[in-house]
Protein backbone atom coordinates (compact mmCIF):
# COMPACT_ATOMS: atom_id res chain seq x y z
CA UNK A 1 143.89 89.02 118.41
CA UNK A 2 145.62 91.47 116.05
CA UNK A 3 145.20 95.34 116.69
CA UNK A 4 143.10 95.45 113.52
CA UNK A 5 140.76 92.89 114.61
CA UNK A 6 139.97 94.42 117.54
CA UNK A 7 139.20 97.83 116.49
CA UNK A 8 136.85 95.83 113.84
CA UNK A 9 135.45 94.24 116.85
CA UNK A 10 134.76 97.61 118.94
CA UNK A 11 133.19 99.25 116.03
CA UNK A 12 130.85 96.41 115.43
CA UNK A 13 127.61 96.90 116.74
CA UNK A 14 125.38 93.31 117.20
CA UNK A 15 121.52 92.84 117.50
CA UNK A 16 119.41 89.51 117.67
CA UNK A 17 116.83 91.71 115.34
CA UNK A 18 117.82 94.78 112.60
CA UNK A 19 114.76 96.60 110.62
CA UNK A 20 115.89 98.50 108.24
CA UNK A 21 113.54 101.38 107.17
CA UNK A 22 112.75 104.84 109.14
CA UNK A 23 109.14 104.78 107.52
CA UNK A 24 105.83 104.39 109.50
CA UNK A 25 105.96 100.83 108.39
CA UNK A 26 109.22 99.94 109.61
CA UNK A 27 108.74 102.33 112.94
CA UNK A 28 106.09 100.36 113.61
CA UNK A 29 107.41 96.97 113.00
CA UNK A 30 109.92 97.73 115.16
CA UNK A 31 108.14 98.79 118.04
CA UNK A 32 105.39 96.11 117.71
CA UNK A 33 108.64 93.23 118.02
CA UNK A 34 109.97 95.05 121.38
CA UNK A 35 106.30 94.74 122.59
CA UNK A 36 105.89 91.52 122.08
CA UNK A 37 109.20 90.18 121.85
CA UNK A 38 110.84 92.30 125.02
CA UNK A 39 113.73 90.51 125.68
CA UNK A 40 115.15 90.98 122.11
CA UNK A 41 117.89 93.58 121.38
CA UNK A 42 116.34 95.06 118.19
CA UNK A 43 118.25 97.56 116.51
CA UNK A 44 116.27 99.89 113.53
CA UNK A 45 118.67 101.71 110.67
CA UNK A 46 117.55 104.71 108.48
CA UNK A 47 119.68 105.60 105.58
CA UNK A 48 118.36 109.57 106.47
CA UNK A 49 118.93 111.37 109.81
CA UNK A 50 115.16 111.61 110.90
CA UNK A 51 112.10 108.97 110.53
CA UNK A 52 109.40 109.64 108.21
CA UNK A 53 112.21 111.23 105.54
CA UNK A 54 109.87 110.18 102.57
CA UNK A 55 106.59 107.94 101.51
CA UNK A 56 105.39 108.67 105.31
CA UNK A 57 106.14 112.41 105.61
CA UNK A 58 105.25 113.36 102.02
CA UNK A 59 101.27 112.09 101.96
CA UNK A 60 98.05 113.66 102.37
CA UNK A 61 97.37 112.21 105.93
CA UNK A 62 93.78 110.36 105.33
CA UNK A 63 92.92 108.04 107.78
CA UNK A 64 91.28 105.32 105.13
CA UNK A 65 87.92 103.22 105.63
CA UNK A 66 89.08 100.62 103.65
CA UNK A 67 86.23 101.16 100.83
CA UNK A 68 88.12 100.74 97.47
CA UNK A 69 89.96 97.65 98.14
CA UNK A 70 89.57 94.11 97.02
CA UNK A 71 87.49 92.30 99.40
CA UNK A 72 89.60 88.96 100.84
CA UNK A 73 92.94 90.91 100.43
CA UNK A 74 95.24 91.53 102.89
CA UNK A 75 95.13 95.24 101.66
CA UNK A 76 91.16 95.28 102.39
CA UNK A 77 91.56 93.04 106.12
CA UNK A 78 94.68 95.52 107.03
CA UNK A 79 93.12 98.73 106.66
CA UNK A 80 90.34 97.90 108.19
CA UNK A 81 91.64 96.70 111.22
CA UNK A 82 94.17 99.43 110.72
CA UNK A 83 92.17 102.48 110.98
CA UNK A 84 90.21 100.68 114.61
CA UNK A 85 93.84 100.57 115.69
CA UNK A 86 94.93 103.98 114.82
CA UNK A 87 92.24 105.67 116.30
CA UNK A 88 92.80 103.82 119.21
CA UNK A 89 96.31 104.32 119.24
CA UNK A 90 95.81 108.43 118.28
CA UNK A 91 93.56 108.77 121.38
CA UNK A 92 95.93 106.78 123.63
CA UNK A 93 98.86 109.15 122.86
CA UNK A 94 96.58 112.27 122.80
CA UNK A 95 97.71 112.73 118.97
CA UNK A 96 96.08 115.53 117.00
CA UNK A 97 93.43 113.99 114.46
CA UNK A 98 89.69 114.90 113.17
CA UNK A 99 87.18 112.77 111.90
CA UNK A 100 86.26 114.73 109.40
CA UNK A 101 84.32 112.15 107.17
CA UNK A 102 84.69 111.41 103.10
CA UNK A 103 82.15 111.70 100.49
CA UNK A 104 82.71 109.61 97.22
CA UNK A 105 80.68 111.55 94.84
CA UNK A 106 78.72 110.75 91.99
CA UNK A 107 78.34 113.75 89.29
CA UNK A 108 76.88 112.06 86.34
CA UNK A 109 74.74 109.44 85.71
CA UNK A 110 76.75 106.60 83.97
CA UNK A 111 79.24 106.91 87.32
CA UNK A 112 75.74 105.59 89.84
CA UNK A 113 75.91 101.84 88.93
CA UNK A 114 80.28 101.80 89.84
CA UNK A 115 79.54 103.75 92.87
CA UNK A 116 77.13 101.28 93.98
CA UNK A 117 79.42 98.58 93.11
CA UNK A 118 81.77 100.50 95.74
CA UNK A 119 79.20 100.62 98.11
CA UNK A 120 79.17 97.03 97.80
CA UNK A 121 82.85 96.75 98.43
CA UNK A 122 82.38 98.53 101.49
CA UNK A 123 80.16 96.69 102.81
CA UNK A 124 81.51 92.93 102.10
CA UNK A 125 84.87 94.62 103.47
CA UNK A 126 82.77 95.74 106.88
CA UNK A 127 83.66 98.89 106.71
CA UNK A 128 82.23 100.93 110.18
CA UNK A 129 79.63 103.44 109.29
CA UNK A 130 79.26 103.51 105.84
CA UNK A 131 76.05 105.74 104.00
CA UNK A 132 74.64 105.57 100.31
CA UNK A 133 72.86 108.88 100.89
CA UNK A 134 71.34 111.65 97.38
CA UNK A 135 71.82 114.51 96.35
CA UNK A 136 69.97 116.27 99.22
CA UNK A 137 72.11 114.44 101.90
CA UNK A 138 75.13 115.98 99.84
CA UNK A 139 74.41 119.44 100.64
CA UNK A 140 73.71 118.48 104.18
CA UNK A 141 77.24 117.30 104.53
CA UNK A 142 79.08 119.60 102.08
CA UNK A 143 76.93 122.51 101.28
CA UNK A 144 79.58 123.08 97.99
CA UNK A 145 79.52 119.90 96.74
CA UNK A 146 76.65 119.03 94.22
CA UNK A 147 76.27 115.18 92.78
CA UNK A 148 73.69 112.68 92.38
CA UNK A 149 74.36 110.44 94.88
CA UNK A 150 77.46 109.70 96.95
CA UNK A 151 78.70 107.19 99.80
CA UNK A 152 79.59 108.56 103.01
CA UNK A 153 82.11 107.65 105.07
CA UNK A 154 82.09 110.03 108.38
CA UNK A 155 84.60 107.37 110.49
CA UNK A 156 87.26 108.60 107.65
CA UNK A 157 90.21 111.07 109.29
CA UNK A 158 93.12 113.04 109.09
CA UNK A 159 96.29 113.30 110.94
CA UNK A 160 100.27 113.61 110.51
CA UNK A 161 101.52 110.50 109.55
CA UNK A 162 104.99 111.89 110.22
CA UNK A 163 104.03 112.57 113.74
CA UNK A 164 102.26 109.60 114.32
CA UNK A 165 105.87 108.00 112.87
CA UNK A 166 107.76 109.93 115.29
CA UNK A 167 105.55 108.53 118.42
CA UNK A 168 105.99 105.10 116.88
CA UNK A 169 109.85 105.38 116.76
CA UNK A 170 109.95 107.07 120.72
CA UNK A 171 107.57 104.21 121.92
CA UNK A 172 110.48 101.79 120.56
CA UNK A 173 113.59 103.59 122.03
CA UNK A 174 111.85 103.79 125.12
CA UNK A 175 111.06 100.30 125.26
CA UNK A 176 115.03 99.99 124.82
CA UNK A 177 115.29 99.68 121.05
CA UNK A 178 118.41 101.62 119.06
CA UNK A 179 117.83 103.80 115.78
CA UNK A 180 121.11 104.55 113.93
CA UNK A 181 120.48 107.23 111.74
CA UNK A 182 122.61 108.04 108.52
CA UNK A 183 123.24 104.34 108.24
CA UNK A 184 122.23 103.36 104.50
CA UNK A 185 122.59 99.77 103.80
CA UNK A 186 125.17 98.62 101.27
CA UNK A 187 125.65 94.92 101.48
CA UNK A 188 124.33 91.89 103.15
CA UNK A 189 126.31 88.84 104.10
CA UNK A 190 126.30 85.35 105.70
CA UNK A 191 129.11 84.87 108.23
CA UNK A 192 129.07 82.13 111.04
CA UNK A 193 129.13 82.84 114.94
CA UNK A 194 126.23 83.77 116.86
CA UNK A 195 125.30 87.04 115.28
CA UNK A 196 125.87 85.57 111.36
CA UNK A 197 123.66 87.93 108.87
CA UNK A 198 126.82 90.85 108.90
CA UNK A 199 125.34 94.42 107.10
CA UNK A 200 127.36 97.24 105.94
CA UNK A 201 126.50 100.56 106.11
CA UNK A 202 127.63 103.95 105.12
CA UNK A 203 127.22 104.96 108.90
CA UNK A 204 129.75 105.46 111.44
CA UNK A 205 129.27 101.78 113.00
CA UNK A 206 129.33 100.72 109.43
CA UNK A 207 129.67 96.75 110.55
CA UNK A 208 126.42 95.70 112.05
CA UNK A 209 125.44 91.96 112.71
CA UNK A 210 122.56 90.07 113.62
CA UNK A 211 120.64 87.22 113.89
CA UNK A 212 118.06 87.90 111.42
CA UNK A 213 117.14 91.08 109.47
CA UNK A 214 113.96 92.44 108.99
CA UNK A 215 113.50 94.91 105.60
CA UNK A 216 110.50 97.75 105.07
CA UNK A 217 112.47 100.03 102.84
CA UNK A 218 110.03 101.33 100.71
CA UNK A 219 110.90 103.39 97.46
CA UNK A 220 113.99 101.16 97.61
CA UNK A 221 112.30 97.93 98.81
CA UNK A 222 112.82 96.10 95.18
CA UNK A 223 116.39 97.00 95.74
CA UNK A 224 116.95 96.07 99.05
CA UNK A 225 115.72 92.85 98.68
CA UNK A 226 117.65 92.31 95.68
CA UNK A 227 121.53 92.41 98.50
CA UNK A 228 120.23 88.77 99.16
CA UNK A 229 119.15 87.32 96.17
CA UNK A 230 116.11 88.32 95.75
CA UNK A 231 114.37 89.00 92.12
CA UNK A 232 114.37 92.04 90.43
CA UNK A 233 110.37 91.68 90.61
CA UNK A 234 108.23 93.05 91.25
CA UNK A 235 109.80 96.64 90.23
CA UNK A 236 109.85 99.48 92.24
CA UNK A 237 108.26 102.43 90.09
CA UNK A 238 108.44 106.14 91.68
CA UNK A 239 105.23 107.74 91.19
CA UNK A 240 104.92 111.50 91.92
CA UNK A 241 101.68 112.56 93.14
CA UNK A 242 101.41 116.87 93.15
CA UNK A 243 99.05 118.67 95.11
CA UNK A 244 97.28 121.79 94.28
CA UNK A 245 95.58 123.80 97.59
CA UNK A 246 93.28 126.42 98.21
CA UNK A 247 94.28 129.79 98.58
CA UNK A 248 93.46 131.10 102.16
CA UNK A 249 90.45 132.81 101.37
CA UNK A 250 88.45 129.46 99.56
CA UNK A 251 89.50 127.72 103.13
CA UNK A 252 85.83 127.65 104.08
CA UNK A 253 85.03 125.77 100.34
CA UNK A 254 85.14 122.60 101.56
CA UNK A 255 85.00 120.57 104.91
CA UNK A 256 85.40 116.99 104.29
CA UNK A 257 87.23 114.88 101.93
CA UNK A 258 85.30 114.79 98.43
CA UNK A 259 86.76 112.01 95.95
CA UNK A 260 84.95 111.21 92.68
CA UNK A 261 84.14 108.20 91.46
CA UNK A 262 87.14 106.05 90.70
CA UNK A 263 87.11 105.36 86.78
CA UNK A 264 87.77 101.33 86.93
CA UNK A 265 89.88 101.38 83.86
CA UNK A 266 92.46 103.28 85.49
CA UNK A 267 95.15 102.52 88.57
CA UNK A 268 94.94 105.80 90.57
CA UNK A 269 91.92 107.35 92.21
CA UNK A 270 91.46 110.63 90.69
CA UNK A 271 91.87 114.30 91.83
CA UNK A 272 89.84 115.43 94.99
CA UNK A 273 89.48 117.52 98.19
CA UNK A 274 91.46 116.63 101.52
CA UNK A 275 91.68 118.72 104.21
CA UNK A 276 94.06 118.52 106.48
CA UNK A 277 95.86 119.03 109.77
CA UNK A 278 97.90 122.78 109.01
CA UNK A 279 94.25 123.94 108.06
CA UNK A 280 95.03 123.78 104.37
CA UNK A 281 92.62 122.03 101.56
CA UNK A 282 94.58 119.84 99.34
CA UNK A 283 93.48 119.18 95.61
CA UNK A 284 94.73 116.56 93.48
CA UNK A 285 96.71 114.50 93.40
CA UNK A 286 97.96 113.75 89.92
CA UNK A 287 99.91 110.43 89.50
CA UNK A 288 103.55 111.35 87.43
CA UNK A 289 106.11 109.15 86.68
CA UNK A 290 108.93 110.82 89.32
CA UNK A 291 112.38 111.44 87.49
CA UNK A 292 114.44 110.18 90.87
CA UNK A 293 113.25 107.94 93.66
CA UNK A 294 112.85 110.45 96.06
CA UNK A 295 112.11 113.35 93.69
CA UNK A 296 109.57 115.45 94.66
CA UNK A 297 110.22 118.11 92.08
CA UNK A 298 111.05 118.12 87.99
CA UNK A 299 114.41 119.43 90.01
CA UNK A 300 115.60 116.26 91.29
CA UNK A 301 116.85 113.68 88.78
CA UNK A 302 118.44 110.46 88.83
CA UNK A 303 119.32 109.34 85.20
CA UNK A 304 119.92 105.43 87.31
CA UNK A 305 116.62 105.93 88.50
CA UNK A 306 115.01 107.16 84.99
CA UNK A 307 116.78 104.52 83.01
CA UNK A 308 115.35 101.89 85.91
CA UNK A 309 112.35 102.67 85.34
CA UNK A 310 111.80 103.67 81.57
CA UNK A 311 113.38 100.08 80.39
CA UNK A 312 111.91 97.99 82.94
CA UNK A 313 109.35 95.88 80.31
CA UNK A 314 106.50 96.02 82.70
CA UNK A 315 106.91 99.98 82.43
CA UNK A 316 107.05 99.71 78.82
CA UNK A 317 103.92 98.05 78.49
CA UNK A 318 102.38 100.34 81.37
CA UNK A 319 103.01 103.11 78.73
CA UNK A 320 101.46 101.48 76.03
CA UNK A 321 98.43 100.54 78.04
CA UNK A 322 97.87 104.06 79.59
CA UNK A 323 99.38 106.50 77.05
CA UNK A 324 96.10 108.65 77.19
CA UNK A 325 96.06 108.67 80.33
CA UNK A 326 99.68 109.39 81.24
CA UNK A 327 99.76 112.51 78.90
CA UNK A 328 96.76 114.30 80.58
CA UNK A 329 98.32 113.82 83.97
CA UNK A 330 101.75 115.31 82.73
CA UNK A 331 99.73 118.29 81.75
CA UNK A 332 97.32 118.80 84.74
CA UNK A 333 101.46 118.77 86.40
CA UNK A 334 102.29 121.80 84.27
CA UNK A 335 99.18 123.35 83.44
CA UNK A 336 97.40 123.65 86.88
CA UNK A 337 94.38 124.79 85.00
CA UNK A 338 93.48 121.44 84.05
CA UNK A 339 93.25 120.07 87.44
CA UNK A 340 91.03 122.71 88.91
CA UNK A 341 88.66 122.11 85.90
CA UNK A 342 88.24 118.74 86.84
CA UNK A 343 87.22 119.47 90.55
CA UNK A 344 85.02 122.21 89.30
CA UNK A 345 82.50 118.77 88.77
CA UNK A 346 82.10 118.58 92.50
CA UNK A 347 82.49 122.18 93.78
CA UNK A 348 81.19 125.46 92.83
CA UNK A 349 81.69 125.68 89.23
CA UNK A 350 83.20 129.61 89.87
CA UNK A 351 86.15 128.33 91.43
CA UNK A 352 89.26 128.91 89.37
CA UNK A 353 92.51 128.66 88.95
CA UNK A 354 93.47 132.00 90.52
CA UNK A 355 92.29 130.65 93.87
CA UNK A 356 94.63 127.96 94.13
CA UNK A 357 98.44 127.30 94.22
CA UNK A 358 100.90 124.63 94.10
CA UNK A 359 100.55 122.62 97.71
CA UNK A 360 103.00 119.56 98.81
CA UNK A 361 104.37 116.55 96.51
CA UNK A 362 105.19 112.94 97.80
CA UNK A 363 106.60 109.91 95.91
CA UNK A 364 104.77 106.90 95.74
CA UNK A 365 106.30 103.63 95.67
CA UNK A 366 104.47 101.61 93.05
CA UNK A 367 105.54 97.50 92.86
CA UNK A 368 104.75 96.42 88.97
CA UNK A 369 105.43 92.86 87.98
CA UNK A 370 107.03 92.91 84.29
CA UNK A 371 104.10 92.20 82.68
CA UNK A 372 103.01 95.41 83.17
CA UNK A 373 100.46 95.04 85.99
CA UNK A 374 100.45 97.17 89.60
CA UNK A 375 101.12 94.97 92.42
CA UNK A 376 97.89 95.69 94.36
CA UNK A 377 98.66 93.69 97.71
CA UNK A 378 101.58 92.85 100.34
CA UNK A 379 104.64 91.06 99.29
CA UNK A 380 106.85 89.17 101.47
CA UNK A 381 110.58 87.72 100.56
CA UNK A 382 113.57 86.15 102.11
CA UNK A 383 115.94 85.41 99.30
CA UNK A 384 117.53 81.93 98.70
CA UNK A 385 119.43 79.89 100.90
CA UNK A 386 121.16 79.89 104.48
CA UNK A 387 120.86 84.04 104.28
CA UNK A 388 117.54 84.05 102.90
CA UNK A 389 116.07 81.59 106.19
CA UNK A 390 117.72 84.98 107.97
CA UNK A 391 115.97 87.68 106.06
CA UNK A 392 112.14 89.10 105.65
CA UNK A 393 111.86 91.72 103.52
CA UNK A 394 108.57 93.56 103.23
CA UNK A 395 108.84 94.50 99.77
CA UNK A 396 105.27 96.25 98.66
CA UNK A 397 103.57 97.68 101.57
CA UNK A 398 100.83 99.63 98.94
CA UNK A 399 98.54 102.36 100.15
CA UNK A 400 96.96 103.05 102.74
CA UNK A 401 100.26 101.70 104.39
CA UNK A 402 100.13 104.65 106.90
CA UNK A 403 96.21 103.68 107.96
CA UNK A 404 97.35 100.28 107.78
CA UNK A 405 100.63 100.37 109.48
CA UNK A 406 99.88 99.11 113.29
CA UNK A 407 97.97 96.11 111.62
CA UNK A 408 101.19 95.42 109.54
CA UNK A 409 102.99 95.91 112.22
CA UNK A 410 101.37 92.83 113.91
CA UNK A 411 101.87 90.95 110.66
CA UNK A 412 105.35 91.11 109.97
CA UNK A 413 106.25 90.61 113.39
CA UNK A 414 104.03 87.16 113.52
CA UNK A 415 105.63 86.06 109.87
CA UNK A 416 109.24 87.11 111.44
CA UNK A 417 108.36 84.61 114.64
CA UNK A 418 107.39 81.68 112.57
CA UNK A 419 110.25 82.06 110.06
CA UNK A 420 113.19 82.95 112.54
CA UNK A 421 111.51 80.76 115.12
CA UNK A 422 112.03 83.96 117.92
């Protein structure tokens, strides 16, 4: 063996299993395969040097019922078997987390007959706990909050998600997993020998191999998946969501989480209440087209990432579809005045935009087919051929991934041991 190919060799780190993906959905992946899979060497790369770096440390940290989903779908099953499992898991590891309980509210009349239809959902979903209470019951709950009637949902929560991430990456390395941070993937190839599926990375061991690779990359999941073969669709589509927050003194406003009414012609849930862990009281969010993947801020900007997304055809027709829409939400981001005005429905109608102030941002990763149409549920891809038998990717993982994440966990992991045969 030649000098070179030694040092190549010594430098070259090998696994039977690599996840790629620091995010709660790839932490917990990973740790769910060690558990049931122990005598594996699983190794898990992050392109960043920390877990949680984006969709899962930039969210508002509700633990979700599982009320506004699609009854049947894997989205509706997983978070409801989710949140059982997080609770579970959050009182296990003595994890801070409240249940501090959701009301959907109704404000006008013509909104009654789709929250009812939500109440509905709820129920054929079996959500735990879930009340179709008046206007009385309201005040009970929330003595701010006015509406006509409203469901209640007191086994919703909040936590950290980007704690609850870091717990899920410790309970891996201490069942003998490896993270290698500041590793971003580059390419994917088919080799021969024992460990055949070779990765390169931008990290320090920047030849990896293994025997199959597992991907849960989030904002760059339609990318990732693309290094074997994969198709361009669905499309990735960075959504920025900004939060608004009460100013310390209008703390006491508001207890629980207060949503409206979801308007069924449009993708995104509207602007509402969330308390959570720091003591603050979120408002919003709005839903932005985000000018870089990861840009949480009009300050970051990727023209690739812009041009990616502006001439993809399903965004084009997204446009067209929701032009109304998509202009009032780029003003309620500049003009915070808007958004308060909208919440002023549920909450004392005196509250104004002087007693609030720009809160947190994330990035959500929003899979659209090129039709135009929002990927609403989990999708799963290899690629073609001998490297594609090797590879899962987890390519849309939609919200409430976080709530959902232990029960995804369990999923990928049983789809990774009937397709690698582990």
């Amino acid at each position: 063996m030649s000098l070179a190919a030694a040092a190549a060799n010594a430098s070259r780190k090998s696994f039977d299993v690599i996840i790629v993906g620091g995010g709660i959905v790839g932490c917990a992946t990973a740790r769910n395969l060690k558990i049931v899979k122990p005598h594996l060497n699983v190794g898990l790369i992050d392109k960043e040097s920390h877990v949680a770096a984006h969709q899962s440390g930039h969210n508002s940290g509700v633990l979700h019922a599982g009320i506004y989903y699609k009854p049947g779908t894997l989205k509706a099953k997983l978070c409801v078997q989710g949140i059982d499992l997080a609770y579970e898991y959050l009182q296990k590891k003595q994890i801070p987390h409240k249940k501090v309980g959701k009301l959907i509210v109704a404000t006008e009349e013509n909104e009654v007959p789709h929250l009812l239809t939500l109440y509905e959902r709820a129920q054929e979903n079996k959500c735990r706990e879930i009340q179709l209470i008046d206007g009385d019951k309201i005040k009970e709950i929330e003595p701010n909050c006015r509406g006509l009637r409203a469901i209640w949902s007191p086994y919703t929560g909040i936590v950290d998600w980007g704690l609850v991430t870091k717990y899920y990456a410790k309970d891996f390395t201490d069942d003998g997993g490896e993270i290698l941070f500041n590793h971003k993937l580059q390419r994917i190839e088919l080799s021969s020998g024992e460990y055949p599926v070779r990765i390169v990375t931008s990290g320090t061991n920047s030849q990896l191999e293994c025997k199959y690779l597992i991907t849960c990359a989030g904002l760059h999941s339609d990318r990732v998946a693309q290094l074997s073969g994969c198709s361009r669709d669905p499309k990735i589509i960075p959504f920025r969501g900004e939060y608004l927050k009460l100013k310390p003194h209008m703390k006491n406003l508001v207890r629980t989480n207060i949503y409206p009414v979801p308007d069924p012609r449009f993708p995104f849930l509207g602007v509402h209440f969330t308390p959570n862990m720091n003591g603050d009281i979120l408002l919003g969010p709005n839903a932005v087209l985000a000018f870089a993947r990861e840009g949480y801020n009009y300050s970051k900007l990727s023209p690739k990432d812009v041009i990616d997304a502006v001439f993809y055809p399903g965004m084009l027709k997204l446009m067209m579809k929701f032009a109304v829409f998509g202009s009032r939400e780029m003003w309620r981001s500049v003009y915070h005045r808007a958004q308060v005005k909208l919440l002023q429905r549920f909450i004392i109608p005196e509250l104004k935009a002087s007693d609030v102030e720009r809160g947190i941002a994330g990035v959500r990763a929003q899979a659209m087919d090129s039709e135009g149409n929002l990927v609403d549920d989990f999708v799963f891809d290899g690629g073609i051929g001998d490297l594609g038998s090797r590879v899962l990717h987890v390519r849309n993982a939609p919200s409430p991934g976080a709530t959902s994440s232990l029960a995804i966990a369990k999923m990928v992991v049983e789809k990774a041991s009937e397709k690698f045969n582990l």
